[in-house]
N, C-alpha and C. Protein backbone atom coordinates (compact mmCIF):
# COMPACT_ATOMS: atom_id res chain seq x y z
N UNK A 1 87.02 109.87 92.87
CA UNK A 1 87.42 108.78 91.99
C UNK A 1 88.91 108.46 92.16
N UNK A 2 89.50 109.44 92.44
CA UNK A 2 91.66 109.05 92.17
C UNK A 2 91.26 109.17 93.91
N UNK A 3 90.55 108.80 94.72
CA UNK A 3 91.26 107.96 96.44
C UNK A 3 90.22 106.71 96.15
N UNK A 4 89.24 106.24 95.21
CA UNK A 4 88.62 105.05 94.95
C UNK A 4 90.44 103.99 93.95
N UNK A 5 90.41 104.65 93.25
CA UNK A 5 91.63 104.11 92.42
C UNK A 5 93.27 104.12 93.22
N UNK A 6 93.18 104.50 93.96
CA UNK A 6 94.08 104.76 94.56
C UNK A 6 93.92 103.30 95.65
N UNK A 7 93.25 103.77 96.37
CA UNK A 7 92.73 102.32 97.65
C UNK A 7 92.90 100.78 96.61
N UNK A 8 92.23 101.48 95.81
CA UNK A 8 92.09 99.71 95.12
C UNK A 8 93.44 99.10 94.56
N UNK A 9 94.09 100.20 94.29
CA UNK A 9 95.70 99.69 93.90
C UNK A 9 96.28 99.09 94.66
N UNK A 10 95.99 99.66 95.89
CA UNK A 10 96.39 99.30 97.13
C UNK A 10 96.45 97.78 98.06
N UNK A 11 94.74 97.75 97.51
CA UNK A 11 93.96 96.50 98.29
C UNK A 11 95.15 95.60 96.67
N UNK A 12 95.17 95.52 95.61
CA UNK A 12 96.13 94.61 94.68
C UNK A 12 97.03 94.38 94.80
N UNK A 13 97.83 95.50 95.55
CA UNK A 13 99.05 95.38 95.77
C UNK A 13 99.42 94.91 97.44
N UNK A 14 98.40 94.55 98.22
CA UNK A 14 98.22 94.36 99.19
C UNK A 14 99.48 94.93 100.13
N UNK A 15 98.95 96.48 99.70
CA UNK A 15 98.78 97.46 100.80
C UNK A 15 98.32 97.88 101.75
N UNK A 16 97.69 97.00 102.57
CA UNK A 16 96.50 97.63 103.16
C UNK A 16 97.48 98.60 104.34
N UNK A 17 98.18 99.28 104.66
CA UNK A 17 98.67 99.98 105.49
C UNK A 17 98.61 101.26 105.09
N UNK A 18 99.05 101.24 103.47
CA UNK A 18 98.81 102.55 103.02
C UNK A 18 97.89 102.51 102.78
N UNK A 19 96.62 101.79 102.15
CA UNK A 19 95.31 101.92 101.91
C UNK A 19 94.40 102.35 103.13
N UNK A 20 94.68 102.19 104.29
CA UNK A 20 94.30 102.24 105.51
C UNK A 20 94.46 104.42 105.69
N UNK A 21 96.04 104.66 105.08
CA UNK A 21 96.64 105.26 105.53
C UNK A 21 95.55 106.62 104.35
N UNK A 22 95.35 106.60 103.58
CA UNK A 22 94.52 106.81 102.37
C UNK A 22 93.39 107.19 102.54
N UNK A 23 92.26 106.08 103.29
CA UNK A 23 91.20 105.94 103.92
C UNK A 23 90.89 107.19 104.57
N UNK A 24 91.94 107.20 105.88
CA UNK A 24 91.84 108.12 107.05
C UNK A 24 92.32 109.21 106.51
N UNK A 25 93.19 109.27 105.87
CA UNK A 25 93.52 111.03 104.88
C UNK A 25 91.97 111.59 103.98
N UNK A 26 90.95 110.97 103.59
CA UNK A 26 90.45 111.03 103.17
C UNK A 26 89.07 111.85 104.15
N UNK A 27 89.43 111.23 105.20
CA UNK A 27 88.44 111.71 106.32
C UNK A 27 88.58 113.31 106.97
N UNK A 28 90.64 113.17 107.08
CA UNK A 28 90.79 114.55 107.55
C UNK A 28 90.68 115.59 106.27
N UNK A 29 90.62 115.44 104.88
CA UNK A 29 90.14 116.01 104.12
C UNK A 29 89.21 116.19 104.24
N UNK A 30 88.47 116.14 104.48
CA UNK A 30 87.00 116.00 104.36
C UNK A 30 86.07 115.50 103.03
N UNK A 31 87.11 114.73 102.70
CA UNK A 31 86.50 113.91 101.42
C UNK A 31 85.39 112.69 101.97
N UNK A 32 84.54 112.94 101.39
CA UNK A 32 83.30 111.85 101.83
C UNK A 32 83.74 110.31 101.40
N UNK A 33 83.19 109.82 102.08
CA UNK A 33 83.73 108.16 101.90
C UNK A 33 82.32 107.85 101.67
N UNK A 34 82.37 106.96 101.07
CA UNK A 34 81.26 105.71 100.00
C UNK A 34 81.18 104.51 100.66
N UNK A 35 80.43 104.03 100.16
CA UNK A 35 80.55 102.23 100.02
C UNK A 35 81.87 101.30 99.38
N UNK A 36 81.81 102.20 98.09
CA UNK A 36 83.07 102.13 96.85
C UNK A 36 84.30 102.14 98.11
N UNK A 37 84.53 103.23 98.79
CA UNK A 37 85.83 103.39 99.33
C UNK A 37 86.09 102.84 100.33
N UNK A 38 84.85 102.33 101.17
CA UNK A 38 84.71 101.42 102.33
C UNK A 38 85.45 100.04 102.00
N UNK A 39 84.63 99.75 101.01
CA UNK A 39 84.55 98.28 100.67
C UNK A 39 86.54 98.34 100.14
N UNK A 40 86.75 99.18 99.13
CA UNK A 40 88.18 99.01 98.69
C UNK A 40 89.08 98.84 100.07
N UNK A 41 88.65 100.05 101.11
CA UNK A 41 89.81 99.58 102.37
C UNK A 41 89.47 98.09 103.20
N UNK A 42 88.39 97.77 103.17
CA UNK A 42 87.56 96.60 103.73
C UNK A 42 88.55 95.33 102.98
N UNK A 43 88.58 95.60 101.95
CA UNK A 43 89.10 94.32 101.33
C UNK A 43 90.89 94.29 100.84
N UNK A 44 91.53 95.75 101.40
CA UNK A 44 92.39 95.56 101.63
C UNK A 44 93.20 94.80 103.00
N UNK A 45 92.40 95.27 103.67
CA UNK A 45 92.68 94.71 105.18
C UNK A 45 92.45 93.35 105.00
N UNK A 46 91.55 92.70 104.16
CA UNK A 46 91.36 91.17 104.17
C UNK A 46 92.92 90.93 103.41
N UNK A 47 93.04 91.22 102.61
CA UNK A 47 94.14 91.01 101.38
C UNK A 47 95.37 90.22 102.48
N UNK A 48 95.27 91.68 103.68
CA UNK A 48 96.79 92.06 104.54
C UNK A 48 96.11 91.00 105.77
N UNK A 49 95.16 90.44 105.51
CA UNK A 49 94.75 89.15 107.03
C UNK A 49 94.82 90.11 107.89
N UNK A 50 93.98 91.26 107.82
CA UNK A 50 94.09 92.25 109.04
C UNK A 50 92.50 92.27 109.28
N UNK A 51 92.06 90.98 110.01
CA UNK A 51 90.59 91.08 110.28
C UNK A 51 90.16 92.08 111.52
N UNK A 52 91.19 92.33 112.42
CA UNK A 52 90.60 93.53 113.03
C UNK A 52 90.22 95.01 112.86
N UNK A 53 91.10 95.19 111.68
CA UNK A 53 90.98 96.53 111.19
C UNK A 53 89.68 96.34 109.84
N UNK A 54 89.68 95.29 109.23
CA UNK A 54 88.50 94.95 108.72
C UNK A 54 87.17 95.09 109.58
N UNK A 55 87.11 94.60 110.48
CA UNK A 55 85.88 94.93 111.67
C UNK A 55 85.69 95.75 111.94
N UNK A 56 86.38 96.93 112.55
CA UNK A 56 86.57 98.07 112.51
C UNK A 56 86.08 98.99 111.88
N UNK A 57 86.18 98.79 110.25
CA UNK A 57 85.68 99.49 109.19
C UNK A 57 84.24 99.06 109.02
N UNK A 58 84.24 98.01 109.10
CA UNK A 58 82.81 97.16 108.93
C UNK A 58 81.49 97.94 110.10
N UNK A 59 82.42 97.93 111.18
CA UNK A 59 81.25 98.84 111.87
C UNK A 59 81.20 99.91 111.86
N UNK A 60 82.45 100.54 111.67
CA UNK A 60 81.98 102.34 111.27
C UNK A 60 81.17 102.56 110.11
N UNK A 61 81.14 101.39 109.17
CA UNK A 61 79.80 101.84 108.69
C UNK A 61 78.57 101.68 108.84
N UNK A 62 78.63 101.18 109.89
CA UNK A 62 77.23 101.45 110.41
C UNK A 62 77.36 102.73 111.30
N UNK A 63 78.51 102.97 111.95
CA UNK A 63 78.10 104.31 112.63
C UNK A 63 78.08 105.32 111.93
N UNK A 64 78.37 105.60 110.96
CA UNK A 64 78.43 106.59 109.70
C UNK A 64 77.59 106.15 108.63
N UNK A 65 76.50 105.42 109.05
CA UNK A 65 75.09 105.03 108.06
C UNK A 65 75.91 105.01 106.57
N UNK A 66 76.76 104.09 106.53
CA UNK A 66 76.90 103.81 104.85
C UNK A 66 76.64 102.59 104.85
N UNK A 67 75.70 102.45 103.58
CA UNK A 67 75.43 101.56 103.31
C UNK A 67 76.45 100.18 102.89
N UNK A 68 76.46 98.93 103.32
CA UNK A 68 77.10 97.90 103.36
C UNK A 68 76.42 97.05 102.54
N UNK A 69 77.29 96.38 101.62
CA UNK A 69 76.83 95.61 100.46
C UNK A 69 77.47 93.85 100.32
N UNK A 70 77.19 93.46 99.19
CA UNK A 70 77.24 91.88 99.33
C UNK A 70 78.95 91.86 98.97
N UNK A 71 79.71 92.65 98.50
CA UNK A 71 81.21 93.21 99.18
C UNK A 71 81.80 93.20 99.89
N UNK A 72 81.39 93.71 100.58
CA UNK A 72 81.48 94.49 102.00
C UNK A 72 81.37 93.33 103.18
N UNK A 73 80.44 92.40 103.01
CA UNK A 73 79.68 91.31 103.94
C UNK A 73 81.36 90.00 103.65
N UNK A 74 81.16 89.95 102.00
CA UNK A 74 82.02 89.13 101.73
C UNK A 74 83.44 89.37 102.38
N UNK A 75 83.94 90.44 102.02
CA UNK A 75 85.36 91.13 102.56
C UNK A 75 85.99 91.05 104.02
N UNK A 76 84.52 91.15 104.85
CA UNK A 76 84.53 91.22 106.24
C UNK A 76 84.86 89.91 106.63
N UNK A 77 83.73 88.65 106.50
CA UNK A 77 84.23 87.44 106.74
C UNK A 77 85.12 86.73 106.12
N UNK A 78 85.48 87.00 104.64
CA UNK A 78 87.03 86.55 104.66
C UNK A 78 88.10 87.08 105.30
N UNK A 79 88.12 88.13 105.32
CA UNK A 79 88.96 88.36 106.70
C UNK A 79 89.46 87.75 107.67
């Protein structure tokens, strides 16, 4: 919940560098990532007009079978 709240501060404050930076700390923790935490870095990167790193995320979840939502879809193509 505090790297979901955390990202999303992020994506508001259009951070997406540290939200990005958050994301991937989250991985070498070995903290499991969500949809919730996908979508928060997903739509930070839109925030920051960073549609490549938006894509990016967009397909690692498919390589990491998380589920992608009407969020997630939205986030990507505004991007």
């Amino acid at each position: 919940i505090t790297y979901s709240a955390a990202l999303s501060a992020c994506e508001k404050g259009e951070q997406w560098v540290h939200a990005l930076q958050l994301f991937r700390e989250m991985a070498d923790s070995l903290v499991e990532r969500d949809t919730i935490t996908y979508n928060a870095a997903v739509s930070a990167c839109e925030k920051g007009e960073q549609w490549v790193q938006a894509l990016q995320l967009f397909r690692e979840m498919a390589d990491c079978r998380v589920e992608r939502n009407t969020i997630t879809y939205n986030a990507a193509v505004s991007a």
